[in-house]
Protein backbone atom coordinates (compact mmCIF):
# COMPACT_ATOMS: atom_id res chain seq x y z
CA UNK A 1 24.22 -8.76 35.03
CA UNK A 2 23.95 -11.65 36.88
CA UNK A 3 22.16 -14.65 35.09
CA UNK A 4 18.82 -15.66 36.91
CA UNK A 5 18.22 -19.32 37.89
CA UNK A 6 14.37 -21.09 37.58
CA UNK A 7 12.86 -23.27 40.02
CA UNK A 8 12.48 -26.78 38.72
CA UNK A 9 9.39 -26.82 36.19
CA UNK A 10 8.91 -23.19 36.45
CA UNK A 11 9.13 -21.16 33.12
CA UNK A 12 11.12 -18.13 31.68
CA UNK A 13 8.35 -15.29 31.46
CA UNK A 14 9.26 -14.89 27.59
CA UNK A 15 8.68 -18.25 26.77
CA UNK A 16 5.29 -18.11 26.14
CA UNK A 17 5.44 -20.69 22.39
CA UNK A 18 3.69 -23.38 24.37
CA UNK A 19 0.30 -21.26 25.31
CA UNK A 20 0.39 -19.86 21.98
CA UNK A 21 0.49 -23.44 20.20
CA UNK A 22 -2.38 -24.33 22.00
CA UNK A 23 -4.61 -21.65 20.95
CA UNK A 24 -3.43 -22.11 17.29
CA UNK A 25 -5.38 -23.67 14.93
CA UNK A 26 -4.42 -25.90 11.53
CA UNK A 27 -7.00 -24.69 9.07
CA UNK A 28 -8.03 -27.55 6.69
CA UNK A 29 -8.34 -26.99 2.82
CA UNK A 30 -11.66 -26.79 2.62
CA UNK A 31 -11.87 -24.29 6.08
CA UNK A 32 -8.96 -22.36 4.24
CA UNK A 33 -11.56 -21.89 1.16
CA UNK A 34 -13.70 -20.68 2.81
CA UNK A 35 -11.99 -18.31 4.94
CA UNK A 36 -10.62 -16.72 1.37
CA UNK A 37 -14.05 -16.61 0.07
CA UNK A 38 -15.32 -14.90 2.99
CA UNK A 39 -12.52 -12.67 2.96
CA UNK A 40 -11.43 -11.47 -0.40
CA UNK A 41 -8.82 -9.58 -1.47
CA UNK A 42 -9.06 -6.63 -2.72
CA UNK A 43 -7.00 -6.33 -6.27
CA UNK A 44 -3.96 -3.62 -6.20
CA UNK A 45 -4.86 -3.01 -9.66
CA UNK A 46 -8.05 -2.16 -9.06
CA UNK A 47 -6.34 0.17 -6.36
CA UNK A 48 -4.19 1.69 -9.19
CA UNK A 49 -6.94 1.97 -11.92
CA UNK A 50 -9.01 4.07 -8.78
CA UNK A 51 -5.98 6.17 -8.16
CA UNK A 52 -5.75 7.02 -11.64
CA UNK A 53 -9.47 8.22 -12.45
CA UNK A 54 -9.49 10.32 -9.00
CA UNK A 55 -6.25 12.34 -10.14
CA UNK A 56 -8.19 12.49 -13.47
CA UNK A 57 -10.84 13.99 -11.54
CA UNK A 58 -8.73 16.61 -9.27
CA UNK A 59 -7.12 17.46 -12.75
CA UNK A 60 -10.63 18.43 -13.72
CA UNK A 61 -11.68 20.24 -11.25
CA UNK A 62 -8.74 22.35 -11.39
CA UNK A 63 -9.65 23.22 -15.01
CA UNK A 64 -13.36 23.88 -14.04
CA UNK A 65 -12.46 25.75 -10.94
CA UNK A 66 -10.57 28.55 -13.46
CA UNK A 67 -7.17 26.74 -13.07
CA UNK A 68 -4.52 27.11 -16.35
CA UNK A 69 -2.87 24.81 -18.10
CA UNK A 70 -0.28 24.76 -14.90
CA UNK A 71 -2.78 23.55 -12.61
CA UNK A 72 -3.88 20.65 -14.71
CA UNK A 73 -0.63 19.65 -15.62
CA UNK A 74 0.86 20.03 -12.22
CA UNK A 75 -2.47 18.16 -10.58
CA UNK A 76 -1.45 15.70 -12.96
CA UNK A 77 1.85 15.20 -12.44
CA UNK A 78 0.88 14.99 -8.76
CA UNK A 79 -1.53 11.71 -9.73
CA UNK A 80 1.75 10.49 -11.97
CA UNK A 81 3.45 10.58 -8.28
CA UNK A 82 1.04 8.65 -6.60
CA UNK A 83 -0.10 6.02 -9.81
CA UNK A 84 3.55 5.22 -11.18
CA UNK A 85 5.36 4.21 -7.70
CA UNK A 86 2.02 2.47 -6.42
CA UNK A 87 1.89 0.46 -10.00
CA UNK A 88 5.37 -0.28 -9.06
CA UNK A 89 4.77 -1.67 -5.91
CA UNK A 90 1.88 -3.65 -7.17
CA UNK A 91 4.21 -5.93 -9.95
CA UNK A 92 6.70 -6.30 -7.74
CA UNK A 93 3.89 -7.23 -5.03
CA UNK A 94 2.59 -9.57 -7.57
CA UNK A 95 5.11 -11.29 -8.96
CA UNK A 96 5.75 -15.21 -8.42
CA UNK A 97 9.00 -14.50 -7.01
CA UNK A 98 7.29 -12.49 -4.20
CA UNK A 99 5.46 -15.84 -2.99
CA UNK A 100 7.73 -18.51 -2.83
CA UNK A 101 8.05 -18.20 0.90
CA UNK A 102 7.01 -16.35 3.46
CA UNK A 103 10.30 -14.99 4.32
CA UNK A 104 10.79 -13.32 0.61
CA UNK A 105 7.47 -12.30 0.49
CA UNK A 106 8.26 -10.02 3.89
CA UNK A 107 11.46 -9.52 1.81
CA UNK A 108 9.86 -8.36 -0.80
CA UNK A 109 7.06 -6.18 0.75
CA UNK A 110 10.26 -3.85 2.27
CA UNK A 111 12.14 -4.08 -1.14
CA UNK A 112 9.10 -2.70 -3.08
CA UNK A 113 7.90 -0.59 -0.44
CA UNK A 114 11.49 1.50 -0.30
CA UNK A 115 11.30 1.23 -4.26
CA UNK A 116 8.00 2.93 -3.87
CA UNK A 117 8.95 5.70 -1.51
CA UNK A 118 12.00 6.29 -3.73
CA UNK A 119 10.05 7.00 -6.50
CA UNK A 120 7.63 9.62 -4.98
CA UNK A 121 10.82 11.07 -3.55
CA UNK A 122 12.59 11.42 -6.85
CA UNK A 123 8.97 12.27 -9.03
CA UNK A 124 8.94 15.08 -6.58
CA UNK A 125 11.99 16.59 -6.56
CA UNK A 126 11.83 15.88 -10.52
CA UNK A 127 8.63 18.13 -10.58
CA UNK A 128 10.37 21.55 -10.80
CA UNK A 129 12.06 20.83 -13.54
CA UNK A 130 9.63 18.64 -15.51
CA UNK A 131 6.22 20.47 -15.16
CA UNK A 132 6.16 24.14 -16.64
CA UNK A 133 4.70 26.72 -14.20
CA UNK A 134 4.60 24.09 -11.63
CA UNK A 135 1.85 25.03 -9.45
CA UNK A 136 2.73 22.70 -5.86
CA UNK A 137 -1.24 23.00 -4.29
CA UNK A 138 -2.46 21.40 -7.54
CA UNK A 139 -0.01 18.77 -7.74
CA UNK A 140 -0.37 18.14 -3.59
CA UNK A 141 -4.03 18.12 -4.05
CA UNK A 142 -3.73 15.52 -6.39
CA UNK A 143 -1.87 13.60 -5.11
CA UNK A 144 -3.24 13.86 -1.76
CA UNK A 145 -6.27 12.59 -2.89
CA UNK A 146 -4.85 9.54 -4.97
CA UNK A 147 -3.10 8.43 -2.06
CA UNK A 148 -6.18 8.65 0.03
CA UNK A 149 -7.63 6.06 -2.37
CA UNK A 150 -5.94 3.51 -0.26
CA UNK A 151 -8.24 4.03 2.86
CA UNK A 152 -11.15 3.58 0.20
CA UNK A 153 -9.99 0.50 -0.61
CA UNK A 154 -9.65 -1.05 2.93
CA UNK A 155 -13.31 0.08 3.02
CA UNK A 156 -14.12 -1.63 -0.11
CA UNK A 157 -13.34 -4.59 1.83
CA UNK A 158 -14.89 -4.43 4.62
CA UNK A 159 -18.26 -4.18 2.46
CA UNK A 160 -17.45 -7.08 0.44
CA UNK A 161 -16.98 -9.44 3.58
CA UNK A 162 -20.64 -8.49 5.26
């Protein structure tokens, strides 16, 4: 491929840095404080705590709704899939390590996140053999719904910053 040549003073199309260094602007301290407390975070605890009292609830419904010990336990189980590999996600999310730069905190998001996924994976395939009479629309139900939590919580946001 041969190697194109620029006029003098023209630009490569790709090189756009300049145009976006101009439209980039240095917060200040105080600006940054205020950006932060107009735009809060929303605590992945809180996100965990959430996901644990909805697969409480799906558990209970499936007991009102006539379901046996199997459906409880396996609508359970289900929020135990969602709760224990989010909680892990959140420490490792958390952690001081995680912030020291923003290179091993994009690190770190991908580490945790595949740590995450691997867990679900291997709670799930687990779930045969640890949950008697495993009944698999309870435990997808619940967890299903614990999982959905995280759209709640982007809402919980927007609320907070109007």
């Amino acid at each position: 491929m041969p190697e194109q040549k620029l006029q003098p003073g023209a630009r490569a199309q790709w090189d756009d840095d300049e145009a976006d260094d101009a439209r980039f602007e240095r917060l200040t301290p105080t600006a940054a404080a205020a950006f932060r407390a107009a735009n809060p975070q929303v605590s992945p605890w809180r996100v965990i705590a959430v996901q644990a009292a909805v697969g409480g609830v799906v558990a209970l419904l499936a007991w009102l709704l006539g379901g046996g010990r199997e459906h409880v336990g396996s609508a359970l189980y289900g929020a135990v899939t969602a709760v224990v590999p989010g909680a892990l996600l959140a420490r490792g999310m958390t952690s001081r390590l995680s912030s020291v730069s923003p290179v091993v905190s994009a690190v770190s998001v991908m580490l945790w996140e595949t740590v995450k996924i691997g867990a679900t994976v291997a709670l799930l395939a687990a779930a045969p053999r640890l949950v008697p009479g495993l009944h698999w629309p309870a435990l997808l139900a619940a967890l299903a719904a614990c999982v959905s939590v995280y759209w709640f919580a982007l809402l919980w946001r927007r609320e907070r910053k109007s």
